[in-house]
Protein backbone atom coordinates (compact mmCIF):
# COMPACT_ATOMS: atom_id res chain seq x y z
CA UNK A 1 11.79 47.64 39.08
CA UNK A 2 15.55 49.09 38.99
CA UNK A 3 17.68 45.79 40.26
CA UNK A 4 20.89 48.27 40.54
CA UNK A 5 20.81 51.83 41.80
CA UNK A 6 24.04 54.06 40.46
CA UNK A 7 24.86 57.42 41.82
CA UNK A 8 24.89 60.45 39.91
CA UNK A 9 28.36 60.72 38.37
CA UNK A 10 29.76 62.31 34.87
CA UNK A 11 27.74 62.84 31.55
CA UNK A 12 30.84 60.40 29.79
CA UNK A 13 29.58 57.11 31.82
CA UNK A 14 26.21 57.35 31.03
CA UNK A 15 26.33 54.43 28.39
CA UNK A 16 28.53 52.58 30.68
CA UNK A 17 25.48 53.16 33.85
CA UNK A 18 22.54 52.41 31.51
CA UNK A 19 24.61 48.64 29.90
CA UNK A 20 25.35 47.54 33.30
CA UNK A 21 21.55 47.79 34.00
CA UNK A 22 20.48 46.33 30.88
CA UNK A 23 23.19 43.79 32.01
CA UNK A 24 22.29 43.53 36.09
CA UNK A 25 18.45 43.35 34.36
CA UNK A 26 19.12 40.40 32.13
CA UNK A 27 20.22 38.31 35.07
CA UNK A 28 17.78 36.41 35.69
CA UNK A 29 15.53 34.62 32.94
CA UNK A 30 12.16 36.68 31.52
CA UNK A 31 9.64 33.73 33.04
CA UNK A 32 11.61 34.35 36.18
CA UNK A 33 11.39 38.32 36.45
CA UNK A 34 7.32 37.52 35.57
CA UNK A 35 7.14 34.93 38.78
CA UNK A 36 8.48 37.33 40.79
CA UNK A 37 6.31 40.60 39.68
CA UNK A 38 3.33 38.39 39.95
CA UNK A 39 4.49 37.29 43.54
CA UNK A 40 5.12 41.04 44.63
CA UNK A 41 1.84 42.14 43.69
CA UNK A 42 0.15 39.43 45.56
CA UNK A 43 1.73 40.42 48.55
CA UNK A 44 1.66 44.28 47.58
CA UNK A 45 -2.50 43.38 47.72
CA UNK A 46 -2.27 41.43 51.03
CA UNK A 47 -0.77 43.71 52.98
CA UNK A 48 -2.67 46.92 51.85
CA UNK A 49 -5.88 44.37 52.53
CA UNK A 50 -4.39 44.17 56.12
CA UNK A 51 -3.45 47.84 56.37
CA UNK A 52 0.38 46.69 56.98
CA UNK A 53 3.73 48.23 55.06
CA UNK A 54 4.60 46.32 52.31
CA UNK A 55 7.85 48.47 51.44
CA UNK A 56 9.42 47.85 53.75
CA UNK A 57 7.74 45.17 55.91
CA UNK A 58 8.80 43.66 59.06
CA UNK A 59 9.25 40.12 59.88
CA UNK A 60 6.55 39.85 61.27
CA UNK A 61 4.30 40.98 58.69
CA UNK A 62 6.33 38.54 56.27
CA UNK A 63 5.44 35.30 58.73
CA UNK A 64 1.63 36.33 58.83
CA UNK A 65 1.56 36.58 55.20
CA UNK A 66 3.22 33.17 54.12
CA UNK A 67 0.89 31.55 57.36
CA UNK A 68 -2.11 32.82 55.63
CA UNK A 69 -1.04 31.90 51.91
CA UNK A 70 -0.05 28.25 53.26
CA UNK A 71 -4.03 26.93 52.53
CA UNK A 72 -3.57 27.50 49.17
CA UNK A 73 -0.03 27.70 48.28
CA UNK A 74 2.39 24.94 47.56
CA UNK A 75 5.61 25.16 49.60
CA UNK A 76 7.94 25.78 46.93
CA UNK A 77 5.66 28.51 45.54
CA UNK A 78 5.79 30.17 49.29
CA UNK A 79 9.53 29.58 49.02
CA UNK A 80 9.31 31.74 45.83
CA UNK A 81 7.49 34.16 47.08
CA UNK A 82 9.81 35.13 49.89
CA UNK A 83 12.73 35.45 47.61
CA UNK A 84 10.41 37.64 45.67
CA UNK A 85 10.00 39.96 48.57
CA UNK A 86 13.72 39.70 49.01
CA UNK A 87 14.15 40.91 45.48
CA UNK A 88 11.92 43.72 46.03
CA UNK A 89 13.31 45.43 48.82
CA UNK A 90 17.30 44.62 47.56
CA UNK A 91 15.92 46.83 44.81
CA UNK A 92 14.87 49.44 46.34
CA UNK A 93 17.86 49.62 48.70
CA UNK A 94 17.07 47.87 51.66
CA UNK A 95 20.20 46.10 52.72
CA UNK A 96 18.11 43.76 55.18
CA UNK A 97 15.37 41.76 53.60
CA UNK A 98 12.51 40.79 56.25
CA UNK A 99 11.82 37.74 54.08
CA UNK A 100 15.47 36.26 54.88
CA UNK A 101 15.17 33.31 56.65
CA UNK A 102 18.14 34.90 59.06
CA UNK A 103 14.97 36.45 60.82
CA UNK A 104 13.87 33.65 63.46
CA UNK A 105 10.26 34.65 63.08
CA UNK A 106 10.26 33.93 59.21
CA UNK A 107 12.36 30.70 59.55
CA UNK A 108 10.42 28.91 62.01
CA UNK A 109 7.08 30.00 60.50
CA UNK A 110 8.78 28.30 56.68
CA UNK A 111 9.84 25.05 58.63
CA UNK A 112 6.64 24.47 60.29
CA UNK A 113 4.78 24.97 56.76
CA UNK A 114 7.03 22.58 55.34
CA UNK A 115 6.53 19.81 58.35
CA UNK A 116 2.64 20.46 58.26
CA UNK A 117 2.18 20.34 54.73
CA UNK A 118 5.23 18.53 52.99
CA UNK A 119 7.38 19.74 50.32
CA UNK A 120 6.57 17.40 47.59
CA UNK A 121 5.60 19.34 44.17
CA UNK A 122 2.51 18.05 41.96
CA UNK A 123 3.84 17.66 38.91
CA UNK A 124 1.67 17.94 35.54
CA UNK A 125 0.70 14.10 34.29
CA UNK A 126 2.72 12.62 31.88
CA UNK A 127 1.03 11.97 28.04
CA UNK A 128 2.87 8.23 27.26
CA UNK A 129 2.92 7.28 23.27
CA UNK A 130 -0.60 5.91 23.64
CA UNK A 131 -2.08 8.82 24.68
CA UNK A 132 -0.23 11.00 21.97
CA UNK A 133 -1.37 8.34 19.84
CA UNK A 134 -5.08 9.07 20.70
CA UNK A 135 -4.06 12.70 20.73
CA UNK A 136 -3.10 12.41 17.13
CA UNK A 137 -6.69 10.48 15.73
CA UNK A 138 -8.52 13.12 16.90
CA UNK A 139 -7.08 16.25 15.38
CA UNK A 140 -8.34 17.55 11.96
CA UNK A 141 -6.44 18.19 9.14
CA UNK A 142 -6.61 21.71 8.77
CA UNK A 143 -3.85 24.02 9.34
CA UNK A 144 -4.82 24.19 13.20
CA UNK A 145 -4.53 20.34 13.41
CA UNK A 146 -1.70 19.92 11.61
CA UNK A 147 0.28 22.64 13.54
CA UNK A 148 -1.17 21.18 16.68
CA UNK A 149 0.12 17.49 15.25
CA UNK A 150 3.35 18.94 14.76
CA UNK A 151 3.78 21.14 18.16
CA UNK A 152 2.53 17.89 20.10
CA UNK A 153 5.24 15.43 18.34
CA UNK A 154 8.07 17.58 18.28
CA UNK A 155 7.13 18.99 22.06
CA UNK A 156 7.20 15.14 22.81
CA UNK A 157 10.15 13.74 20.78
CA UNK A 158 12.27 16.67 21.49
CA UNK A 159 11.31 16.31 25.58
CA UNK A 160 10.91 20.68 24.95
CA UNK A 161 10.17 22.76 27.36
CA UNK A 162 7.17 25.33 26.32
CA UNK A 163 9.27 28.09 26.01
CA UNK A 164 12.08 26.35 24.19
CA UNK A 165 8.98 25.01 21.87
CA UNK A 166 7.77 28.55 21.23
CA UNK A 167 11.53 29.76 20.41
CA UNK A 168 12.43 27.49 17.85
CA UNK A 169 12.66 29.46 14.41
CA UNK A 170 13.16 28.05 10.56
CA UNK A 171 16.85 29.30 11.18
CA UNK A 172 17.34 26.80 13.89
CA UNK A 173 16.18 23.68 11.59
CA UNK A 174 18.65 21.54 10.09
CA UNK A 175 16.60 18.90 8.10
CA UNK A 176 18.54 15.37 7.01
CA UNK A 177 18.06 12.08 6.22
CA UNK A 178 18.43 11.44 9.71
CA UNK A 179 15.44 13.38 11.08
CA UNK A 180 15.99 16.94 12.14
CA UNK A 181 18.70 18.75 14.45
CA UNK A 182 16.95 21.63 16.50
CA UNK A 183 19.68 24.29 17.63
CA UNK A 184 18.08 25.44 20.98
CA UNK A 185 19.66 29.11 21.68
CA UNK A 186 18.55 30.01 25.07
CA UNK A 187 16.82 27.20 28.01
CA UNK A 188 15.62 27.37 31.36
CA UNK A 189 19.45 25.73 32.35
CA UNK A 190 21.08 27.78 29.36
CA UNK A 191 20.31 31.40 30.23
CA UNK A 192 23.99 32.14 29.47
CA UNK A 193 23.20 31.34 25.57
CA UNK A 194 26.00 28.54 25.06
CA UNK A 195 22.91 26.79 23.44
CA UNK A 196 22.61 22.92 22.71
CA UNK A 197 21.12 20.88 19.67
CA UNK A 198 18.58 18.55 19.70
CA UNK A 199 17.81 15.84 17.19
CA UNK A 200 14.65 14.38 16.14
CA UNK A 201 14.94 11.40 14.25
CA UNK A 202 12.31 9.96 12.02
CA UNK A 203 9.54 8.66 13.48
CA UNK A 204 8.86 4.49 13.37
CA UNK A 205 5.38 5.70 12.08
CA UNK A 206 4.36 7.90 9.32
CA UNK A 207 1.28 9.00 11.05
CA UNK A 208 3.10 9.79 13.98
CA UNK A 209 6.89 11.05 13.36
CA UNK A 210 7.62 14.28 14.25
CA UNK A 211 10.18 15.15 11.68
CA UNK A 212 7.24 14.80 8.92
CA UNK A 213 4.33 16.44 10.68
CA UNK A 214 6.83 19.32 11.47
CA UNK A 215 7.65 19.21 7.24
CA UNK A 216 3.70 18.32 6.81
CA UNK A 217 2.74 21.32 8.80
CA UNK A 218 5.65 23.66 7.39
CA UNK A 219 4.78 23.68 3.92
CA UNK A 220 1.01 23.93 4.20
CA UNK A 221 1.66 27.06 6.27
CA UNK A 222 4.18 28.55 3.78
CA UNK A 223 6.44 29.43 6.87
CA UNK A 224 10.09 29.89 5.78
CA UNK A 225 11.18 31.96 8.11
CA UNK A 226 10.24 33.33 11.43
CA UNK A 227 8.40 31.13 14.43
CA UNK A 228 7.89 27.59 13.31
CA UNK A 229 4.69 27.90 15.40
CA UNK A 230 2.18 30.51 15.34
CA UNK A 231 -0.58 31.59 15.77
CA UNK A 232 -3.76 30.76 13.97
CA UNK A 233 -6.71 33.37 14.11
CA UNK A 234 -10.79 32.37 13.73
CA UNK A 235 -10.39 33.03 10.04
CA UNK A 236 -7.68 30.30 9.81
CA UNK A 237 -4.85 32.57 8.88
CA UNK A 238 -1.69 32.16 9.59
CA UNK A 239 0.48 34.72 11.64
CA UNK A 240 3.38 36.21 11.41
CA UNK A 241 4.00 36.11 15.09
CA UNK A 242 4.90 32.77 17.15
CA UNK A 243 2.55 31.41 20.19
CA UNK A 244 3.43 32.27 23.65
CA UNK A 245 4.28 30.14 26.06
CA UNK A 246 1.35 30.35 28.39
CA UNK A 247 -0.96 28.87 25.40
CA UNK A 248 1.26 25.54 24.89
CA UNK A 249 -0.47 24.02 27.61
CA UNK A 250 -4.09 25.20 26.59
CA UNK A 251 -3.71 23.32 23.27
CA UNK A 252 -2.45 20.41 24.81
CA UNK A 253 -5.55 19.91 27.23
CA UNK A 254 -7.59 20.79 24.18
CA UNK A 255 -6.10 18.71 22.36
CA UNK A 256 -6.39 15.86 25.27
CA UNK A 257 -9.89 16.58 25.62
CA UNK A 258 -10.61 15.82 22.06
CA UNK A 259 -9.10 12.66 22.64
CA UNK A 260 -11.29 11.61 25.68
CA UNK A 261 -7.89 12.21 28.09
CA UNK A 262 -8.89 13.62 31.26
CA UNK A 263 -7.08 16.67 30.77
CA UNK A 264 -7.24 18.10 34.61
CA UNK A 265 -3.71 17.09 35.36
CA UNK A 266 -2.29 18.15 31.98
CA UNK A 267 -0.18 20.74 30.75
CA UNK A 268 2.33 21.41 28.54
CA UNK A 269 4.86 20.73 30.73
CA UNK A 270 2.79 16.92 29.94
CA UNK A 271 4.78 16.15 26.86
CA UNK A 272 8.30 16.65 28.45
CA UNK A 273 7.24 14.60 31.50
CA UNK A 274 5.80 12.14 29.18
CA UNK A 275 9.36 11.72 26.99
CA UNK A 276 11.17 11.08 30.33
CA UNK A 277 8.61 8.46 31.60
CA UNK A 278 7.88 6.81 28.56
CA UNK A 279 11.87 6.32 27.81
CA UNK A 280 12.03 4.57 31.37
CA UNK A 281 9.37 2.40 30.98
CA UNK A 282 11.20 0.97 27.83
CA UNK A 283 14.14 0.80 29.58
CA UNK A 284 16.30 4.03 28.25
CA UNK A 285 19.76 4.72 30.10
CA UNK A 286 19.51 7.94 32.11
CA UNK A 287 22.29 9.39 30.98
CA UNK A 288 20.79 8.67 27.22
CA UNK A 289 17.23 10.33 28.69
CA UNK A 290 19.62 13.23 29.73
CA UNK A 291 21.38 14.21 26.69
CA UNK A 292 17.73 14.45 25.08
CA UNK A 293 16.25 16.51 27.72
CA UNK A 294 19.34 18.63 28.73
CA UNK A 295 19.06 17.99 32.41
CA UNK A 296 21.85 18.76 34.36
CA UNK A 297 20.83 17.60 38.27
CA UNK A 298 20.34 13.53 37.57
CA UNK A 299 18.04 13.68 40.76
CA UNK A 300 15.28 16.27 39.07
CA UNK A 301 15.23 13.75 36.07
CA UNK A 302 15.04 10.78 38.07
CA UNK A 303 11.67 11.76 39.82
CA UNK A 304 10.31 10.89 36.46
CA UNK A 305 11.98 7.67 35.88
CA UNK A 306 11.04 6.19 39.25
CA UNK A 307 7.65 6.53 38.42
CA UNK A 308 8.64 5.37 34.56
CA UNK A 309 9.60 2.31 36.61
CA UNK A 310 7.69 2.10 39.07
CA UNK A 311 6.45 -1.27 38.14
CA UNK A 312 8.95 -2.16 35.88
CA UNK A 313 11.46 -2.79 38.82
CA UNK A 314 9.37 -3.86 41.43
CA UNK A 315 10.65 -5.67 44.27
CA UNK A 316 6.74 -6.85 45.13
CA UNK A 317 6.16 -8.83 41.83
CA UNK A 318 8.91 -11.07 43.25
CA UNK A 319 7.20 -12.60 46.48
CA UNK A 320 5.49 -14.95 44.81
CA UNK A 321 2.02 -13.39 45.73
């Protein structure tokens, strides 16, 4: 999908034409661009399945579509979806998007969605140290448990996203007597590239610091260079190619399962979630939390730490009750 349309115009700017689109393409984050293909074709399917335009549809069309998808869609998702639609036509040179919410139809249709059904987001479960604790008694000590050990206590310590897990290189590693600094090049709130560095210090525990299951797991793969982790085929074999993203979470249910940890409500997005809660149950300044997880909007991260403190600052264990 073309985001920017040039005329025709002399053979000399041709570089110039084809770097601005590589440019206008790199706008907007890879995970992103993925969201929004996946959200096109969905709709793409529903309309053909209704016999109604898709490019270009009316407002109409746009209303019915987000109505229907409201059973099994959360709101934000349907709020995704419509600036998918957006995106679509934009790109193929519609000036006037049906999916803006300028169009009365669409706008009313999105409130009432969001009064029926709410707007809160289910989040993925947080895994707290005693769960990674369990976590780490049940995996094996072969290299697929000791990668896993080391993916699940840096994921945690480091409060990584998955796709800032499955970045990190040998390059990026700066190993001292400290723990480890981990020189993140690209987040979800960096897409610019000005990067940020992350330290892990040793771990209280030998059997569960990160900093040593990451050295641990290192060395037994014979990775010094590249993807710190990969991926591990039936034969046990190391790759030369690093996991994706989408299996992070599978190897943390797995992982959770192993352990006897209802794994449901997990992800990988668990071990981020976890960092944040865990640090305000034990009382961790906010601003401290932040610098660890790179947040940058205080009231994202302190979703988490209400329910960190739920009970911790809990005006009901005063009444004397």
């Amino acid at each position: 999908m073309n985001i920017v349309k040039f005329p025709s115009t002399s053979p000399r700017l041709e570089d110039l034409i084809k770097r601005a689109k590589e440019f206008a393409a790199a706008a907007k984050a890879p995970a992103t661009l993925k969201a929004y293909r996946n959200d096109w074709r969905d709709f793409d399917s529903w309309c053909f399945s209704q016999n109604l335009s898709a490019l270009p549809a009316t407002a109409e069309t746009v209303a019915l579509y987000i109505t229907d998808r409201a059973s099994s869609l959360a709101v934000s998702t349907i709020t995704r979806r419509l600036t998918a639609i957006s995106t679509a036509h934009q790109a193929a040179g519609f000036k006037d998007s049906p999916a803006s919410c300028h169009y009365f139809i669409v706008s009313e249709t999105l409130k009432g969605i969001r009064r029926k059904l709410g707007t809160a987001q289910i989040g993925k479960a947080p895994l707290l140290s005693d769960d990674i604790r369990k976590i780490l008694k049940s995996t094996t000590n072969d290299l697929r448990g000791l990668r896993d050990r080391a993916l699940i206590l840096v994921g945690f310590a480091g409060a990584f996203r998955r796709s800032e897990l499955v970045s990190i290189r040998v390059s990026d590693l700066s190993f001292s007597k400290e723990g480890v600094v981990i020189d993140l090049r690209v987040s979800k709130t960096d897409q610019e590239g000005a990067g940020r560095k992350v330290g892990i210090p040793f771990g209280e525990f030998r059997d569960t610091c990160p900093v040593r299951a990451l050295k641990t797991w290192l060395a037994a793969a014979e990775i010094s260079h590249g993807p710190i982790f990969r991926r591990i085929n039936r034969y046990g074999f190391v790759g030369r190619y690093g996991l994706s993203a989408d299996s992070v979470g599978k190897l943390v249910k797995q992982a959770a399962a192993r352990a006897g940890i209802a794994s449901d409500s997990l992800g990988a997005h668990s071990l981020r979630v976890g960092f944040v809660t865990q640090a305000a149950m034990n009382g961790v300044d906010e601003r401290i939390i932040m610098q660890q997880t790179g947040h940058r909007d205080v009231a994202t991260l302190r979703r988490y730490i209400r329910t960190g403190q739920i009970f911790r600052q809990n005006a009901a264990s005063k009444l004397g009750i």
